[in-house]
C-alpha atoms as a PDB file:
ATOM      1  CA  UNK A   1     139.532  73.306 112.319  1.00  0.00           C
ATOM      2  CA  UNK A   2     139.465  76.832 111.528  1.00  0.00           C
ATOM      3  CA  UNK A   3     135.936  78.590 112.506  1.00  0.00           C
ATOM      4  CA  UNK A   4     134.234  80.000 108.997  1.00  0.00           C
ATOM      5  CA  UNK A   5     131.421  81.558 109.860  1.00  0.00           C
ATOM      6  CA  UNK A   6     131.449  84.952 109.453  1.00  0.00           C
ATOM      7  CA  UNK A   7     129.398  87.252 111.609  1.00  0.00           C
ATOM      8  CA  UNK A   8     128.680  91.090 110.527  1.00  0.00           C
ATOM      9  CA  UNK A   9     128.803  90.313 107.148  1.00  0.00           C
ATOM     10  CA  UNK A  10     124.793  90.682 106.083  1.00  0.00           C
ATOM     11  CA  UNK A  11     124.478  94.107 107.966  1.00  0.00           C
ATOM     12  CA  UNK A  12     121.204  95.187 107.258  1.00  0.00           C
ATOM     13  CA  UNK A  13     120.846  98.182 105.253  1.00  0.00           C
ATOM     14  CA  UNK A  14     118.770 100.885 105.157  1.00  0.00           C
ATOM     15  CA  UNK A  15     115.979 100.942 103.242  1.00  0.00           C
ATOM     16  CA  UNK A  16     115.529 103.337 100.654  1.00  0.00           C
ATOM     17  CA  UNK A  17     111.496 102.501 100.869  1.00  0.00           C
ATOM     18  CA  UNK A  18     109.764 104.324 103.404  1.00  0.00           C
ATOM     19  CA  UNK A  19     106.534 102.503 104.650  1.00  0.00           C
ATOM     20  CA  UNK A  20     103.692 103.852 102.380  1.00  0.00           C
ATOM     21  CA  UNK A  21     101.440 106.361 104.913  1.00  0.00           C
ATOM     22  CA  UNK A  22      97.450 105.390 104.904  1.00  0.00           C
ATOM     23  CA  UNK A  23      95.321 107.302 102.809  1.00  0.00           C
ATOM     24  CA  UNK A  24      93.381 110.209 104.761  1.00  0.00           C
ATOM     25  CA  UNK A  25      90.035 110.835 104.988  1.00  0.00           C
ATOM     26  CA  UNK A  26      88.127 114.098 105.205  1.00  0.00           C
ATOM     27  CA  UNK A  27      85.084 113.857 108.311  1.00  0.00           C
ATOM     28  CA  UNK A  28      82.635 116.451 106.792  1.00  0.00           C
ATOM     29  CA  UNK A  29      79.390 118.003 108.345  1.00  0.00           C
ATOM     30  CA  UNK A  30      76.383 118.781 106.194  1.00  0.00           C
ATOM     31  CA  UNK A  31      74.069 121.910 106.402  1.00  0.00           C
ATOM     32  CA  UNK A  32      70.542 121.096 107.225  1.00  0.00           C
ATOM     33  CA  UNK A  33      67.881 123.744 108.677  1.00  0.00           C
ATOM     34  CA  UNK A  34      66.819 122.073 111.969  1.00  0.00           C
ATOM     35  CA  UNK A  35      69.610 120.930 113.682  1.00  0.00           C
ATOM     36  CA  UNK A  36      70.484 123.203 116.528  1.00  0.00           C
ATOM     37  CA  UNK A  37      74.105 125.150 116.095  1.00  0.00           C
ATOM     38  CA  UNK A  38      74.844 124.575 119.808  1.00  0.00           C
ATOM     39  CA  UNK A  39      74.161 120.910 119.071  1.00  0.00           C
ATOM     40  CA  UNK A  40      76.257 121.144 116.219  1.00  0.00           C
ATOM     41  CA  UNK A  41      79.188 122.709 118.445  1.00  0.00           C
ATOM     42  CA  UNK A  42      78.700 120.351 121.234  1.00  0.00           C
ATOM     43  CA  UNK A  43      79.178 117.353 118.463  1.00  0.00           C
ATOM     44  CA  UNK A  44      82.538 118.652 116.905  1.00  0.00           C
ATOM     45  CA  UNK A  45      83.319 119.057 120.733  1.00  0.00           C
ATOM     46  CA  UNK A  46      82.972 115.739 121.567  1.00  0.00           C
ATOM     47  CA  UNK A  47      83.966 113.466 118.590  1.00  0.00           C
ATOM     48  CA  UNK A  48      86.656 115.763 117.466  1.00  0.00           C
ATOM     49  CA  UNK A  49      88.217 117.401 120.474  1.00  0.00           C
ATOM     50  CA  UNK A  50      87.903 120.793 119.188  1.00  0.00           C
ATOM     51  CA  UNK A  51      87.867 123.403 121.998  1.00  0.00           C
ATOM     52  CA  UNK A  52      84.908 125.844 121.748  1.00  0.00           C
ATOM     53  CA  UNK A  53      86.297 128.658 119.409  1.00  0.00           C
ATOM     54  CA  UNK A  54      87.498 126.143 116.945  1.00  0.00           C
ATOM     55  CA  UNK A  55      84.059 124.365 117.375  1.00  0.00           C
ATOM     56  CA  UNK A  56      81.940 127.327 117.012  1.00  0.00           C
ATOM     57  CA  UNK A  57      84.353 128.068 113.716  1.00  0.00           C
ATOM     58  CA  UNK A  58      83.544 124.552 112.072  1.00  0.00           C
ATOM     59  CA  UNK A  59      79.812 124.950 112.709  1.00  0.00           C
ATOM     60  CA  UNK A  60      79.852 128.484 111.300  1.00  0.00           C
ATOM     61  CA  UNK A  61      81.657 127.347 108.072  1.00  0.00           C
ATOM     62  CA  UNK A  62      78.692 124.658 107.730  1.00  0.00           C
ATOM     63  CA  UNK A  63      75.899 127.085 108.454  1.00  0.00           C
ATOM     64  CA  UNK A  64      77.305 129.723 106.159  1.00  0.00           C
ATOM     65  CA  UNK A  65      78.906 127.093 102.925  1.00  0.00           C
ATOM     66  CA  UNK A  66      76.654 124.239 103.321  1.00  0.00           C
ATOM     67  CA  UNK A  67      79.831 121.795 104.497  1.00  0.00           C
ATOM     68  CA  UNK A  68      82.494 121.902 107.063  1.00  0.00           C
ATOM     69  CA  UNK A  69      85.617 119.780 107.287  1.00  0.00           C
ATOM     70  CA  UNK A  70      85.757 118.129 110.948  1.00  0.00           C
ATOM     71  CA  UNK A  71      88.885 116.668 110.967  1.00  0.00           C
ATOM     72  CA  UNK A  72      91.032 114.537 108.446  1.00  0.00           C
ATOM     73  CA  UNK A  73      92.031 110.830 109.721  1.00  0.00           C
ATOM     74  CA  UNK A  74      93.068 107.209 108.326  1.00  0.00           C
ATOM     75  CA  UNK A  75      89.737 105.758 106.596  1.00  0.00           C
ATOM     76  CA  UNK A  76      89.116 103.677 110.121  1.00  0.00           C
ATOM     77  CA  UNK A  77      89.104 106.675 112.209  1.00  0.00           C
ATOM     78  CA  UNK A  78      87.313 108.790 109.771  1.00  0.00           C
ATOM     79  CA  UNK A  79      84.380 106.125 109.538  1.00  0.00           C
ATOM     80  CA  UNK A  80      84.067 105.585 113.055  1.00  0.00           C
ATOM     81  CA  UNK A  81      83.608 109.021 113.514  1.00  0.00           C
ATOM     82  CA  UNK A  82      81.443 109.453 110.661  1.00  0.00           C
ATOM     83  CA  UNK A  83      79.156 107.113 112.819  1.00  0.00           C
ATOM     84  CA  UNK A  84      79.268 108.425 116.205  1.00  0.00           C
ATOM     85  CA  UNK A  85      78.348 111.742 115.073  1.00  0.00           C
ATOM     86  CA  UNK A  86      75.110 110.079 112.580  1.00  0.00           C
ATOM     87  CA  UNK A  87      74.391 107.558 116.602  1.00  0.00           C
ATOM     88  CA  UNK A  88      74.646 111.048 118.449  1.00  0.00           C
ATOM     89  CA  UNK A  89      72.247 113.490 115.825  1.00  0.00           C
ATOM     90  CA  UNK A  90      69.911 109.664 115.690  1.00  0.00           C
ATOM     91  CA  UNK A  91      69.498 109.700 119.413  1.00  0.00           C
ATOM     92  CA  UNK A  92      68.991 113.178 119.944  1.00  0.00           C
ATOM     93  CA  UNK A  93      66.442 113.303 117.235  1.00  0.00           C
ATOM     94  CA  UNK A  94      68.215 115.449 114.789  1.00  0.00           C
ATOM     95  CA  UNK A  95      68.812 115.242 110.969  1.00  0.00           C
ATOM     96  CA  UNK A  96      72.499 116.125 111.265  1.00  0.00           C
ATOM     97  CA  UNK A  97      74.363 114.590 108.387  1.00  0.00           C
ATOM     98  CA  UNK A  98      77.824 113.567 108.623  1.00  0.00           C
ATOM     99  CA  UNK A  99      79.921 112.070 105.613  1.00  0.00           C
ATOM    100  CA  UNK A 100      83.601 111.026 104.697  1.00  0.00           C
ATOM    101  CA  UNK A 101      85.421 111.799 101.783  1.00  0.00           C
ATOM    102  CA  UNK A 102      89.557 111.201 100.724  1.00  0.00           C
ATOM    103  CA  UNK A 103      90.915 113.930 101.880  1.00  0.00           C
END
């Protein structure tokens, strides 16, 4: 008996749909008059792995237009940040205000 099954046949092809990319979310410091600037640095620092200059450059932007962009990340990541920086201002006793937006 002659062997018909075929093997190489159903390639797979390509797909012309490229997996959809999750929507990104801005992380965005508020302006407020009694949180500290080197607080403010020290926060981008940590939660955002900024170096200095760049973190000293966010918190200027803030103190000078009211609102600075921290970083831009999935929705997860953006949230999560969102709420270690709101933990962090909390326990230090500071009104820093920290929100997400779609980028």
């Amino acid at each position: 008996m002659a062997n018909t099954h075929h093997t190489g046949d159903t390639a797979l092809k390509p797909s012309a749909v490229k997996p959809k990319l999750p929507d990104m979310f801005k992380v965005l410091l508020i302006n407020d008059d009694y949180t500290p600037m080197e607080f403010v640095v020290e926060t981008i620092q940590r939660f955002f792995n900024k170096n200095r200059e760049q973190a000293t450059q966010i918190m200027l932007k803030v103190h000078t237009e009211g609102i600075g962009v921290c970083g831009v990340y999935p929705q997860d990541i953006a949230e999560t940040k969102m709420n270690q920086v709101m933990i962090h201002a909390r326990e230090a006793q500071h009104p820093l205000q920290c929100v997400v937006e779609p980028a």
